[in-house]
PDB file of N, CA and C in Angstrom:
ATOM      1  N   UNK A   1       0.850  -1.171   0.000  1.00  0.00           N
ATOM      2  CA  UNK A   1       0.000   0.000   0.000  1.00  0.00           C
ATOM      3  C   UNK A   1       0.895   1.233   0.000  1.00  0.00           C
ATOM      4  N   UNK A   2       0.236   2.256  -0.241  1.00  0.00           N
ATOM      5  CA  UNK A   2       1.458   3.395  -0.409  1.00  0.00           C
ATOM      6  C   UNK A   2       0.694   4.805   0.072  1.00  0.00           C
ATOM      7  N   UNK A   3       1.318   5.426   0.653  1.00  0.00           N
ATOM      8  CA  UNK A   3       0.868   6.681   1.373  1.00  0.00           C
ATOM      9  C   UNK A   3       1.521   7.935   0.424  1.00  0.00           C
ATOM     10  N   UNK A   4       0.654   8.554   0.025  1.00  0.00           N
ATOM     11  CA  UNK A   4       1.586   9.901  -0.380  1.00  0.00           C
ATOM     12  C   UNK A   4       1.259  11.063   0.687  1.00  0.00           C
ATOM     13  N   UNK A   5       2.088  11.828   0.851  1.00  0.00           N
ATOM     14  CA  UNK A   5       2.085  12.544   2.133  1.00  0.00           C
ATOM     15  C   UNK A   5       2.501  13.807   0.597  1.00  0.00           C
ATOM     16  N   UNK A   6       1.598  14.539   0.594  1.00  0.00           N
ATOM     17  CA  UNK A   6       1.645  15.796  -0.596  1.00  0.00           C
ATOM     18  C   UNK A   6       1.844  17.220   0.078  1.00  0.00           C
ATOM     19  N   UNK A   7       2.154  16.995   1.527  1.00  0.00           N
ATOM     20  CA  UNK A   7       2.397  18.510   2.048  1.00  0.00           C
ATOM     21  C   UNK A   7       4.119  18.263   2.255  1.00  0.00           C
ATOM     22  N   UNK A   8       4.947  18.664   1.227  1.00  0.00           N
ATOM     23  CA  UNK A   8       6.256  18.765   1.812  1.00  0.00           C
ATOM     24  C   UNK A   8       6.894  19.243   3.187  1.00  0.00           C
ATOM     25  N   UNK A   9       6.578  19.863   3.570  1.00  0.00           N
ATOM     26  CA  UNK A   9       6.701  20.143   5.153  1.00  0.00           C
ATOM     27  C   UNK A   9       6.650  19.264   6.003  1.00  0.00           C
ATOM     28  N   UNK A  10       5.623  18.466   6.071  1.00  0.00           N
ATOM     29  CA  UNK A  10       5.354  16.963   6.843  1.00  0.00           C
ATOM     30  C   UNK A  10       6.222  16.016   6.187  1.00  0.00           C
ATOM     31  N   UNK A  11       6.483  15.934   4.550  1.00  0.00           N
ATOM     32  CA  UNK A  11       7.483  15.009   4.282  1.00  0.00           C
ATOM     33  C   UNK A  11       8.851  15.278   5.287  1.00  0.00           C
ATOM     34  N   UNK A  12       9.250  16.221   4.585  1.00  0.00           N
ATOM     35  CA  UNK A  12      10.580  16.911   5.501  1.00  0.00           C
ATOM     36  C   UNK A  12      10.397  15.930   6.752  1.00  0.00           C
ATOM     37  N   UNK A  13       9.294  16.540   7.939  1.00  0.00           N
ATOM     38  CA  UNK A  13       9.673  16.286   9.073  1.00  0.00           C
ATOM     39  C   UNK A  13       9.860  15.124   9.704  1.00  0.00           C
ATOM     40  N   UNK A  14       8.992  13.844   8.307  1.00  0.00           N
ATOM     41  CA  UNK A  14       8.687  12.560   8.880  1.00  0.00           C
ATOM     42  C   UNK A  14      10.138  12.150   8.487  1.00  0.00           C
ATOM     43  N   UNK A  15      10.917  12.713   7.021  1.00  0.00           N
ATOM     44  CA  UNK A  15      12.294  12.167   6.879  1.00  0.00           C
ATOM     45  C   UNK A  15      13.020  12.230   7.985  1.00  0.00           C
ATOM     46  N   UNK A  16      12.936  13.809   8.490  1.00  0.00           N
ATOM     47  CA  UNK A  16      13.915  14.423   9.403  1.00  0.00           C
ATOM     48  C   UNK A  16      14.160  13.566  10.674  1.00  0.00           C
ATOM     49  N   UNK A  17      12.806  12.722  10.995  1.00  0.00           N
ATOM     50  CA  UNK A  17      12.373  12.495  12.490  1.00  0.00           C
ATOM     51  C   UNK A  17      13.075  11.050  11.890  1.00  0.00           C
ATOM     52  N   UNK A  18      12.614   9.993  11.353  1.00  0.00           N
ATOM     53  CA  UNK A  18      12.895   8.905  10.793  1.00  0.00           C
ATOM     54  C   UNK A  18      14.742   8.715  11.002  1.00  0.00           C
ATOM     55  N   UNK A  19      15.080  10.352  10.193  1.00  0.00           N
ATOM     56  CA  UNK A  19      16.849   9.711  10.319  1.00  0.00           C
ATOM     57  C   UNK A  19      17.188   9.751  11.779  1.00  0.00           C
ATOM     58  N   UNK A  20      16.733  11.158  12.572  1.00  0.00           N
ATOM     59  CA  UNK A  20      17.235  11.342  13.720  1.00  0.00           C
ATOM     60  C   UNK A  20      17.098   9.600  14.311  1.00  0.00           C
ATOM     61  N   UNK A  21      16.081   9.389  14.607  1.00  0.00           N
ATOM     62  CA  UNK A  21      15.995   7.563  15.581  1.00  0.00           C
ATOM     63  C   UNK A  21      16.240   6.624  14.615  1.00  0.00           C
ATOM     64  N   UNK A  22      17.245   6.947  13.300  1.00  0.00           N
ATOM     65  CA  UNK A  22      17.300   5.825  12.572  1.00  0.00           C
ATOM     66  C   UNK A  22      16.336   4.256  12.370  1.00  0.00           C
ATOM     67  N   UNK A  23      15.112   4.945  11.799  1.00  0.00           N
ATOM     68  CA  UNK A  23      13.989   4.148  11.728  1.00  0.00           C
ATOM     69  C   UNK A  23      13.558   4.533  10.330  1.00  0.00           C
ATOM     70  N   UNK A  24      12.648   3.314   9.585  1.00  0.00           N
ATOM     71  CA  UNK A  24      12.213   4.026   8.502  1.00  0.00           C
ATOM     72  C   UNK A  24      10.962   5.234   8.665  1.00  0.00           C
ATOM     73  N   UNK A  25      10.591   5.784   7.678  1.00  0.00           N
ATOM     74  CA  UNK A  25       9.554   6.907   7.512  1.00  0.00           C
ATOM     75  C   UNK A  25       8.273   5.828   7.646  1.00  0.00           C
ATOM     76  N   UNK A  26       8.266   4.732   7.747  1.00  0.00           N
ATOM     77  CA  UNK A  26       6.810   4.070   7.793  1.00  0.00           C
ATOM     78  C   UNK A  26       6.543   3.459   9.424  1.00  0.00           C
ATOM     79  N   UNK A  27       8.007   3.298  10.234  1.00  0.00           N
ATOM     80  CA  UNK A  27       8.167   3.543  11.339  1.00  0.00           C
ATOM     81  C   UNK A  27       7.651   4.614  12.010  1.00  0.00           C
ATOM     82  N   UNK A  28       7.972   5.980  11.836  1.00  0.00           N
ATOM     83  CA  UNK A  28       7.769   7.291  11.944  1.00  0.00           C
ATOM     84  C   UNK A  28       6.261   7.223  12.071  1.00  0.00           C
ATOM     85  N   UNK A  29       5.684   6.787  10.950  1.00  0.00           N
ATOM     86  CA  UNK A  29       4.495   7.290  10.918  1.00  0.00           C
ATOM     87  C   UNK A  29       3.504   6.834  11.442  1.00  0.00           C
ATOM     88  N   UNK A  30       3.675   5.081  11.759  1.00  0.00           N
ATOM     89  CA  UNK A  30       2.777   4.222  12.431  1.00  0.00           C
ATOM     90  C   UNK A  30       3.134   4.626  14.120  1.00  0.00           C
ATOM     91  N   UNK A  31       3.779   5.168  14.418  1.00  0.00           N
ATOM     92  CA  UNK A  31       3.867   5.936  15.948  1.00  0.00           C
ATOM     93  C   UNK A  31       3.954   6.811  15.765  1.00  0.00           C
ATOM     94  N   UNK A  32       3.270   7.801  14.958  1.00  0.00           N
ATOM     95  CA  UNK A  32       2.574   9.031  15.336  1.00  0.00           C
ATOM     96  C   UNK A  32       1.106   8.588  15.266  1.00  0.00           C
ATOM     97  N   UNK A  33       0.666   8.045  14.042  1.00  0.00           N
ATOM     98  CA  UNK A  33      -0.753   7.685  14.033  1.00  0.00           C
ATOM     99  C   UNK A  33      -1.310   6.157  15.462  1.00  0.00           C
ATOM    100  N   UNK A  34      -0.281   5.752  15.152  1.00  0.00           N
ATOM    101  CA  UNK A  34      -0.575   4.918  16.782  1.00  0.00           C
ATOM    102  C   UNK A  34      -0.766   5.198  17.988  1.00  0.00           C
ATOM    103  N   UNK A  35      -0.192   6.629  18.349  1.00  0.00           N
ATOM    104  CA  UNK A  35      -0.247   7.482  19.311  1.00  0.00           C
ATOM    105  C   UNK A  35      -2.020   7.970  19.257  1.00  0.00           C
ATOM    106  N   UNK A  36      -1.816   8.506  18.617  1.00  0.00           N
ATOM    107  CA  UNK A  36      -2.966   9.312  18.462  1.00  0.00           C
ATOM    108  C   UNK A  36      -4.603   8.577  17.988  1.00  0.00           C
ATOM    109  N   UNK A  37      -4.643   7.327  17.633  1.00  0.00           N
ATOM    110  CA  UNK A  37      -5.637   6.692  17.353  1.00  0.00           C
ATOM    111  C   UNK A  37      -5.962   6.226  18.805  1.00  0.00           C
ATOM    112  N   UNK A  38      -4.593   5.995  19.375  1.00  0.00           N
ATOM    113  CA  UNK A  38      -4.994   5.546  21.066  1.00  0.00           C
ATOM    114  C   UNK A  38      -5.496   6.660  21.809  1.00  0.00           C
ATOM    115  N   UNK A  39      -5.261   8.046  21.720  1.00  0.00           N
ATOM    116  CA  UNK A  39      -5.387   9.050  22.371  1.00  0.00           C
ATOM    117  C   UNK A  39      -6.870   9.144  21.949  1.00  0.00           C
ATOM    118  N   UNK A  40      -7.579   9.162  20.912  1.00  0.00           N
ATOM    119  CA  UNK A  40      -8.626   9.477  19.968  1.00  0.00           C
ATOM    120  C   UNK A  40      -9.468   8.131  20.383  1.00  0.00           C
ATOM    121  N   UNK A  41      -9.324   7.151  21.254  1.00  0.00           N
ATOM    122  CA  UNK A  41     -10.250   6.154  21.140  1.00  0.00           C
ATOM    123  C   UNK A  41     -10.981   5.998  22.165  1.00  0.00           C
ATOM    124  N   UNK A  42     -12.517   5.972  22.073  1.00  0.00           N
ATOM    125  CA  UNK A  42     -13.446   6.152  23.367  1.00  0.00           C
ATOM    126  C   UNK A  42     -13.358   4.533  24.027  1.00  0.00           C
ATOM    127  N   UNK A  43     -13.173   4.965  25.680  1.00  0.00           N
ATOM    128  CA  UNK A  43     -13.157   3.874  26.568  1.00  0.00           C
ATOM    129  C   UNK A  43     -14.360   3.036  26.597  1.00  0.00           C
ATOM    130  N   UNK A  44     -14.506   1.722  26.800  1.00  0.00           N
ATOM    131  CA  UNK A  44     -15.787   0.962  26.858  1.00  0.00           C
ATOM    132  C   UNK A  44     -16.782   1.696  28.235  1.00  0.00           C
ATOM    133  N   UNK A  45     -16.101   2.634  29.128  1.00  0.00           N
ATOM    134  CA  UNK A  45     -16.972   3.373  30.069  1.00  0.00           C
ATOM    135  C   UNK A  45     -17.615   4.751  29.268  1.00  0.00           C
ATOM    136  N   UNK A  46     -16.846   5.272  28.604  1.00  0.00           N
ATOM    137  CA  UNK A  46     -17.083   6.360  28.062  1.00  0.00           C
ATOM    138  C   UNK A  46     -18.359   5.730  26.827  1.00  0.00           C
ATOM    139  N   UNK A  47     -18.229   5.122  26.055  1.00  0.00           N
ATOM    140  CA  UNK A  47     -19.107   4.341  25.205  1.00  0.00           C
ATOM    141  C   UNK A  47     -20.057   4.212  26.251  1.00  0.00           C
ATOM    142  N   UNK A  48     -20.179   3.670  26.950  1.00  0.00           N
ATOM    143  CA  UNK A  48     -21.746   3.123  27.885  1.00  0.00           C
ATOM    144  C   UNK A  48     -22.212   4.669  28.798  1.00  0.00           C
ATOM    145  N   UNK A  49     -21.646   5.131  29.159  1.00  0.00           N
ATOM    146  CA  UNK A  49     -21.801   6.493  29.428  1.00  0.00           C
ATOM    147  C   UNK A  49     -22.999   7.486  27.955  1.00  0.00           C
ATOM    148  N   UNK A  50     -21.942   7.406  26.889  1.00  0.00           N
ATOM    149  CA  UNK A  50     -22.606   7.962  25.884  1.00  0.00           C
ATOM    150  C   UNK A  50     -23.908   7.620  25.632  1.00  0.00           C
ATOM    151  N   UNK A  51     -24.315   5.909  25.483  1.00  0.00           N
ATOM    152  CA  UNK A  51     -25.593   5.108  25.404  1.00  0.00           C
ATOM    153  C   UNK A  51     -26.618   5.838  26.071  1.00  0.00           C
ATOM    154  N   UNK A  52     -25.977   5.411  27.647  1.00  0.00           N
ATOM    155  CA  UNK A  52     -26.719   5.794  28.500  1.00  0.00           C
ATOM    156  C   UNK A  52     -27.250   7.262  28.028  1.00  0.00           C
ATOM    157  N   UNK A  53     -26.550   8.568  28.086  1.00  0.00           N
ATOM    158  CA  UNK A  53     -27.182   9.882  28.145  1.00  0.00           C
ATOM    159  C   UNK A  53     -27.756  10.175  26.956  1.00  0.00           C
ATOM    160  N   UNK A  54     -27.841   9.028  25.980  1.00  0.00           N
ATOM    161  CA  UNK A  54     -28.803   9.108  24.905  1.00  0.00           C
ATOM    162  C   UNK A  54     -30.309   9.282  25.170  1.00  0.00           C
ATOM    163  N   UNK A  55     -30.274   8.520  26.134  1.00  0.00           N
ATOM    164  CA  UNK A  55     -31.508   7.739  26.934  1.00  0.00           C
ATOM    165  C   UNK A  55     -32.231   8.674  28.066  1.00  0.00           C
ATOM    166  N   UNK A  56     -31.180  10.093  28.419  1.00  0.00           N
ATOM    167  CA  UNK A  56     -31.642  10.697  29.509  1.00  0.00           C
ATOM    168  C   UNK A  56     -30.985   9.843  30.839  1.00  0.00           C
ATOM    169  N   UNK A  57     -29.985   9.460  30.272  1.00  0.00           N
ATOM    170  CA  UNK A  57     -29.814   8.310  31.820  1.00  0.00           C
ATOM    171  C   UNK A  57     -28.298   8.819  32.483  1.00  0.00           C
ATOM    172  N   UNK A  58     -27.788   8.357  33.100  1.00  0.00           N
ATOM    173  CA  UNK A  58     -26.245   8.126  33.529  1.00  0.00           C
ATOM    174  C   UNK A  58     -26.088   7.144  34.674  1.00  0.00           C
ATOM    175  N   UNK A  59     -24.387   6.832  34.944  1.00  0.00           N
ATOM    176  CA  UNK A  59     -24.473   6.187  36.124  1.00  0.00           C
ATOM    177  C   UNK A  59     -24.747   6.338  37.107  1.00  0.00           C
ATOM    178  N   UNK A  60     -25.319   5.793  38.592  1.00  0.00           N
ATOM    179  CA  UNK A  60     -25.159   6.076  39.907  1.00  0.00           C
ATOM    180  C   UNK A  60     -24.460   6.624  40.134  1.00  0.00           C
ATOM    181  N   UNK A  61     -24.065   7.448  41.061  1.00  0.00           N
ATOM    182  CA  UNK A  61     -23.170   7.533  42.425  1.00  0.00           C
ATOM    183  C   UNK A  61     -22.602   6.353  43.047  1.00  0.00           C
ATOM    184  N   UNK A  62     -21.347   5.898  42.901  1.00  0.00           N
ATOM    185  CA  UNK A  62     -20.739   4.855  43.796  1.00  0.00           C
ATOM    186  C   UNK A  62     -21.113   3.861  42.974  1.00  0.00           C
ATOM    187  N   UNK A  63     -21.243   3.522  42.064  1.00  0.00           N
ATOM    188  CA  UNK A  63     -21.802   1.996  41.405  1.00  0.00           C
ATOM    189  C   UNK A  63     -20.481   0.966  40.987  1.00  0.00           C
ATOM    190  N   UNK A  64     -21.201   0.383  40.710  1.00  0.00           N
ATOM    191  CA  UNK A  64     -19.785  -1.022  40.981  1.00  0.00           C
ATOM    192  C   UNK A  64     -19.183  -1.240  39.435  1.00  0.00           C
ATOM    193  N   UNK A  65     -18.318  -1.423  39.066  1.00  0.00           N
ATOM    194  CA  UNK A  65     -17.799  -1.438  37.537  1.00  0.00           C
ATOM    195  C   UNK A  65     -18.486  -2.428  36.798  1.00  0.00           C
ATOM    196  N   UNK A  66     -18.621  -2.595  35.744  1.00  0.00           N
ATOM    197  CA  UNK A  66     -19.443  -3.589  34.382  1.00  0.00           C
ATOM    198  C   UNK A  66     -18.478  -4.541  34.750  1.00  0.00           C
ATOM    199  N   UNK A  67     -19.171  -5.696  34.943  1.00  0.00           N
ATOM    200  CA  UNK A  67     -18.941  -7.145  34.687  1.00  0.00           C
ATOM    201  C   UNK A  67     -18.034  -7.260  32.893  1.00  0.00           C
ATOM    202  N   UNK A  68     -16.998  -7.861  32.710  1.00  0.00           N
ATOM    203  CA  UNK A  68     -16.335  -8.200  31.731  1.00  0.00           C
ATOM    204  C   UNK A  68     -17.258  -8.787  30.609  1.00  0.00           C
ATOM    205  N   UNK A  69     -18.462  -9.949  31.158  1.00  0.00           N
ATOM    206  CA  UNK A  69     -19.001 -10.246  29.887  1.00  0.00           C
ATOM    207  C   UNK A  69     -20.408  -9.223  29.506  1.00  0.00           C
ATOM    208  N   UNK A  70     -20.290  -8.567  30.323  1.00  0.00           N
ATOM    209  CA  UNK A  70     -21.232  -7.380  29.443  1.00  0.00           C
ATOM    210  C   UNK A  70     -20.406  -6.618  28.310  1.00  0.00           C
ATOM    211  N   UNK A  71     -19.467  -6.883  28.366  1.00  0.00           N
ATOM    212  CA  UNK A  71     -18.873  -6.074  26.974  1.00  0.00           C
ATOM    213  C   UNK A  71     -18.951  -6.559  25.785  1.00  0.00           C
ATOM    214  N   UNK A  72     -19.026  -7.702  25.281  1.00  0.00           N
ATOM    215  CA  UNK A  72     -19.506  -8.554  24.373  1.00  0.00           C
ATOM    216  C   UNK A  72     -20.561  -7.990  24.377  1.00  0.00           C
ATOM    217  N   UNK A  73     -22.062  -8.366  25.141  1.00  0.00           N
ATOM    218  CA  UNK A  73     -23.251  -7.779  24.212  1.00  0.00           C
ATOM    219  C   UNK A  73     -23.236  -6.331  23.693  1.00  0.00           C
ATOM    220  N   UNK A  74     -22.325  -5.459  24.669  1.00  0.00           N
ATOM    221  CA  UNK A  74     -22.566  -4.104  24.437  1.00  0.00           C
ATOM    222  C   UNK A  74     -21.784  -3.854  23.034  1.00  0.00           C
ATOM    223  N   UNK A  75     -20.003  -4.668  22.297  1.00  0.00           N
ATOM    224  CA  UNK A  75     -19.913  -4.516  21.498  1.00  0.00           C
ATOM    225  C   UNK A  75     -20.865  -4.597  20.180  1.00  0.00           C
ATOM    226  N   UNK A  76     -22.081  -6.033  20.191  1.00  0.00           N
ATOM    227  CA  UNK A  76     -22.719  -5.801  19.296  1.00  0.00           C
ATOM    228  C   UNK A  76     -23.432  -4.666  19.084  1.00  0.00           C
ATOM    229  N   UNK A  77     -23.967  -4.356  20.210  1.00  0.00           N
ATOM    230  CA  UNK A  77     -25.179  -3.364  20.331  1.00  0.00           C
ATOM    231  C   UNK A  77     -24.342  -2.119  19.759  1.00  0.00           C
ATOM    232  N   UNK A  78     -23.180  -2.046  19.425  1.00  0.00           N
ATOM    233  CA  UNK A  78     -23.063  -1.012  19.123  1.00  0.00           C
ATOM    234  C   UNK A  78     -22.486  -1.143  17.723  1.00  0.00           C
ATOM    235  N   UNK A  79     -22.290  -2.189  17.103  1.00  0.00           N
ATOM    236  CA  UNK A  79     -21.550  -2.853  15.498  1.00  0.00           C
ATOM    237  C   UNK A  79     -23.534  -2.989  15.046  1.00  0.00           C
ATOM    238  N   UNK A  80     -24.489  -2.913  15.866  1.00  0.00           N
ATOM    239  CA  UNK A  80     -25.281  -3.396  14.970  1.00  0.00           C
ATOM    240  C   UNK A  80     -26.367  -5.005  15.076  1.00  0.00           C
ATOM    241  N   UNK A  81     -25.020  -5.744  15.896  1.00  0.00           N
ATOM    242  CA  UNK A  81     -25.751  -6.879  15.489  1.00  0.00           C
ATOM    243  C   UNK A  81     -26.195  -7.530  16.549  1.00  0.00           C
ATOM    244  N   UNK A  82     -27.182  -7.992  15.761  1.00  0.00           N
ATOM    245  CA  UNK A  82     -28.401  -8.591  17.046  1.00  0.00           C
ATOM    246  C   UNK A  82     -28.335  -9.381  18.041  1.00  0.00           C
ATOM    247  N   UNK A  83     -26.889 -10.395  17.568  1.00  0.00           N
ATOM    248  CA  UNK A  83     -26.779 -11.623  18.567  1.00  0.00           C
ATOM    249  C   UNK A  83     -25.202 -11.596  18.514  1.00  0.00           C
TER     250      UNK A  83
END
């Protein structure tokens, strides 16, 4: 697959950054965008939070954390699918 990066400025900097830690430019770039897809990604609390205040709702005060296999149904419920 191939990325063109058409703002020379960002080329520059991804070369620049790439030689400094002697890594390639596809190195470079999958830890900047790796960074930031993690920074950019809503928590499975924050997701059920959101649901919820769809609804007019939120959590308790003091309530006890989601059970692990509630996350499975809640992933469908939120991909869509029924089962």
């Amino acid at each position: 697959m191939t990325l063109s990066i058409r703002k020379k400025s960002v080329e520059e900097m991804v070369r620049t950054l790439a030689k400094r830690r002697g890594v390639s430019i596809t190195a470079v770039v999958e830890t900047a965008v790796a960074a930031e897809f993690k920074r950019d990604r809503e928590t499975p609390s924050e997701s059920a939070a959101r649901i919820l205040a769809r609804y007019g709702l939120s959590f308790p005060p003091g309530r006890e954390p989601v059970p692990q296999s509630a996350y499975h149904d809640l992933d469908h419920d939120l991909i869509g699918e029924d089962d």
